[in-house]
N, C-alpha and C. Protein backbone atom coordinates (compact mmCIF):
# COMPACT_ATOMS: atom_id res chain seq x y z
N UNK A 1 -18.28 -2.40 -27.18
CA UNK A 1 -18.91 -3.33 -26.28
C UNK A 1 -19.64 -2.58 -25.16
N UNK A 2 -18.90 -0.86 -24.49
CA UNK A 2 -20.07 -0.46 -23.75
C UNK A 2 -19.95 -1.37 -22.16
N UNK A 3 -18.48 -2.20 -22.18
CA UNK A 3 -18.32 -2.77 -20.44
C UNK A 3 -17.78 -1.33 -19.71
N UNK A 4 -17.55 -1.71 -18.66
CA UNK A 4 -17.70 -0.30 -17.44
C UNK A 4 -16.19 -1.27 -16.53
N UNK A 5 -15.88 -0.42 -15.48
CA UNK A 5 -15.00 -0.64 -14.52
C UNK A 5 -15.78 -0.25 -13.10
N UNK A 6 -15.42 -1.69 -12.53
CA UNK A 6 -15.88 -1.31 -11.06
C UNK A 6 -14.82 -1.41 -9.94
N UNK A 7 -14.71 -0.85 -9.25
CA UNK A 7 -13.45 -0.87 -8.21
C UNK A 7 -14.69 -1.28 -6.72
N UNK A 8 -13.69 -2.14 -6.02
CA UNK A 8 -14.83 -2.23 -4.85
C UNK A 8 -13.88 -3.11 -3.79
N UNK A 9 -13.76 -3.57 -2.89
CA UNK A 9 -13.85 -4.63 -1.59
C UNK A 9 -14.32 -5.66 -1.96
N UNK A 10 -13.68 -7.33 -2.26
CA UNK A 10 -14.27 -8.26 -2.07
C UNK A 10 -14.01 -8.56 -1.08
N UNK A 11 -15.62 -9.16 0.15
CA UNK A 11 -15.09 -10.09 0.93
C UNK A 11 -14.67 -11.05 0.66
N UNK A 12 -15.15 -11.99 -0.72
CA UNK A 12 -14.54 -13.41 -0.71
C UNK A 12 -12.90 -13.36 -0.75
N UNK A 13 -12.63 -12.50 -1.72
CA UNK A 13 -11.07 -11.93 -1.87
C UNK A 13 -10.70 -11.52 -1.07
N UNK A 14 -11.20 -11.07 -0.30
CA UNK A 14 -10.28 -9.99 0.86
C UNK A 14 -9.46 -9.16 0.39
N UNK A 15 -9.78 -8.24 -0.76
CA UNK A 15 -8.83 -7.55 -1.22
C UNK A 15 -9.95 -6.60 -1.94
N UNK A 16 -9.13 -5.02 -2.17
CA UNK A 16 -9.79 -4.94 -3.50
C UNK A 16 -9.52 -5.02 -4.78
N UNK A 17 -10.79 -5.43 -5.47
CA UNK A 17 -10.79 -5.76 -7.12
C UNK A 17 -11.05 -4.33 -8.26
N UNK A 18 -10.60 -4.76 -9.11
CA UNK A 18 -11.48 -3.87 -10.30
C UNK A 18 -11.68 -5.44 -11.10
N UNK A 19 -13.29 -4.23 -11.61
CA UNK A 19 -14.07 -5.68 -12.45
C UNK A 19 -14.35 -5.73 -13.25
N UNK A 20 -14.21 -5.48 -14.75
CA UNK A 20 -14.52 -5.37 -16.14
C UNK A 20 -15.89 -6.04 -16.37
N UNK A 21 -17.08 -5.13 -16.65
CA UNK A 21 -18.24 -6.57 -16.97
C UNK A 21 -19.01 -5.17 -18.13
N UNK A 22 -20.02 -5.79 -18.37
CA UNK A 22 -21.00 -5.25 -19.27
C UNK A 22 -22.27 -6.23 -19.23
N UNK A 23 -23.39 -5.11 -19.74
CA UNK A 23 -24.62 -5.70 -20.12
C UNK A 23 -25.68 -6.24 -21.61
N UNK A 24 -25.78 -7.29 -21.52
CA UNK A 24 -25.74 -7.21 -22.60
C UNK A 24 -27.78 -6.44 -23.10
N UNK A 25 -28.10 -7.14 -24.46
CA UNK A 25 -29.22 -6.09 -25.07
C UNK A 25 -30.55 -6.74 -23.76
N UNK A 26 -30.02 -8.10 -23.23
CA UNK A 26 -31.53 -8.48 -22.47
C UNK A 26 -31.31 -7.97 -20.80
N UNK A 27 -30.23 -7.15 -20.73
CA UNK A 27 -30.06 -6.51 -19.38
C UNK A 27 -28.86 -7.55 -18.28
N UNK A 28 -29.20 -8.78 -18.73
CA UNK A 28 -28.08 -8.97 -18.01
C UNK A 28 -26.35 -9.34 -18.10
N UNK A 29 -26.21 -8.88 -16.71
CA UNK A 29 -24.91 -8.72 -16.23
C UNK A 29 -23.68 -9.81 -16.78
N UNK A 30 -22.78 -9.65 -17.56
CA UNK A 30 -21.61 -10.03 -17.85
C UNK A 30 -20.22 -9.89 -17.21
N UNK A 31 -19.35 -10.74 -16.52
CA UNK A 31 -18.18 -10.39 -16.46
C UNK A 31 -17.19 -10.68 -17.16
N UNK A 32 -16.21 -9.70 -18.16
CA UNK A 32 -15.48 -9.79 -18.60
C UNK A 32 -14.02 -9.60 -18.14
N UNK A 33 -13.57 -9.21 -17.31
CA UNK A 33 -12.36 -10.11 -16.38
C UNK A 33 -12.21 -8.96 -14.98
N UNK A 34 -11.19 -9.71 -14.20
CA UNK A 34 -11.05 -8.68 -12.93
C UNK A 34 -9.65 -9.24 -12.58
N UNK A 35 -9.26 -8.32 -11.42
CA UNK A 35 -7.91 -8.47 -11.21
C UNK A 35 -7.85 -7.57 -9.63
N UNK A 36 -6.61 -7.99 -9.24
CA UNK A 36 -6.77 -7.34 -7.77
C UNK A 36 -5.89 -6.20 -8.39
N UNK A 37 -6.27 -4.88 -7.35
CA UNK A 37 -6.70 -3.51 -7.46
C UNK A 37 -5.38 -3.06 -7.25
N UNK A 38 -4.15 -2.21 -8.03
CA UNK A 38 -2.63 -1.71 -7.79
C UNK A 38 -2.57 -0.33 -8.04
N UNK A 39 -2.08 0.42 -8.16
CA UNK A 39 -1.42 1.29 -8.24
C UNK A 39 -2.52 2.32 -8.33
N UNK A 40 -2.85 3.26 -9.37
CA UNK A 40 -4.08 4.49 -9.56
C UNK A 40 -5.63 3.91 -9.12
N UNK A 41 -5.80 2.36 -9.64
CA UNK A 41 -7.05 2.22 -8.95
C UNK A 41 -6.78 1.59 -7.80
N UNK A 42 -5.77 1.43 -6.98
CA UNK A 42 -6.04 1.39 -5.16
C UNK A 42 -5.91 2.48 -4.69
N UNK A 43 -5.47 3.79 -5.61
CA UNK A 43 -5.62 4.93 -4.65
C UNK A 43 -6.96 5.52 -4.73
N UNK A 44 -7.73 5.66 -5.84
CA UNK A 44 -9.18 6.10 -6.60
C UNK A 44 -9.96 4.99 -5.28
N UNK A 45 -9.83 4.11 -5.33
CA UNK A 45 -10.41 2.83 -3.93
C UNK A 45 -10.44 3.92 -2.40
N UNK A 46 -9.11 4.08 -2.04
CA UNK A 46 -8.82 4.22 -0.78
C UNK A 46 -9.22 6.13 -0.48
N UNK A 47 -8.79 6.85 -1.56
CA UNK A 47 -9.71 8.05 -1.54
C UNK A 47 -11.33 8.02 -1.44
N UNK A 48 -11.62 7.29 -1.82
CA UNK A 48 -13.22 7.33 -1.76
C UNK A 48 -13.97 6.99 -0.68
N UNK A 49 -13.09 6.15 0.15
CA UNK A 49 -13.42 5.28 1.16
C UNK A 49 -12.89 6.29 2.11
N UNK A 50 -11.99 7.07 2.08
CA UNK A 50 -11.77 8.19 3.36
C UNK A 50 -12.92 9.45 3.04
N UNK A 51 -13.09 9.66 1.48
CA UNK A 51 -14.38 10.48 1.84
C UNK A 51 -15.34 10.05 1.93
N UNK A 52 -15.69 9.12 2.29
CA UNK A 52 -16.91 8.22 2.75
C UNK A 52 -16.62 8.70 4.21
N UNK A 53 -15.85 8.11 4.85
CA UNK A 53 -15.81 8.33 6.39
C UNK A 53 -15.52 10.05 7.22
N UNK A 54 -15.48 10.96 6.35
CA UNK A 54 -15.45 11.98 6.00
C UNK A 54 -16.79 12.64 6.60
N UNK A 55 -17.82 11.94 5.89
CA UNK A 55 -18.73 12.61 5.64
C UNK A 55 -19.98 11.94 7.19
């Protein structure tokens, strides 16, 4: 299928998510499911976001 993982901050959530989606052959955007963000991907989240402020 070629879907991807996105880790990010929702404001509507107030939390962060990871987001399962893909594209399909006419370019657009699909979501195939999400879930709020635990264990390896809230740390991969919260590392990125300190080297963001890092820099």
């Amino acid at each position: 299928m070629g879907a991807s993982r996105f880790i990010g901050f929702s404001l509507t959530a107030d939390r962060v998510l990871v987001v399962i989606a893909y594209r399909d052959v006419m370019g657009t955007l699909h979501l195939v499911n999400a879930w709020p963000a635990t264990g390896h991907d809230l740390m991969l989240y919260e590392q990125e976001v300190d080297d963001d402020e890092r820099r």
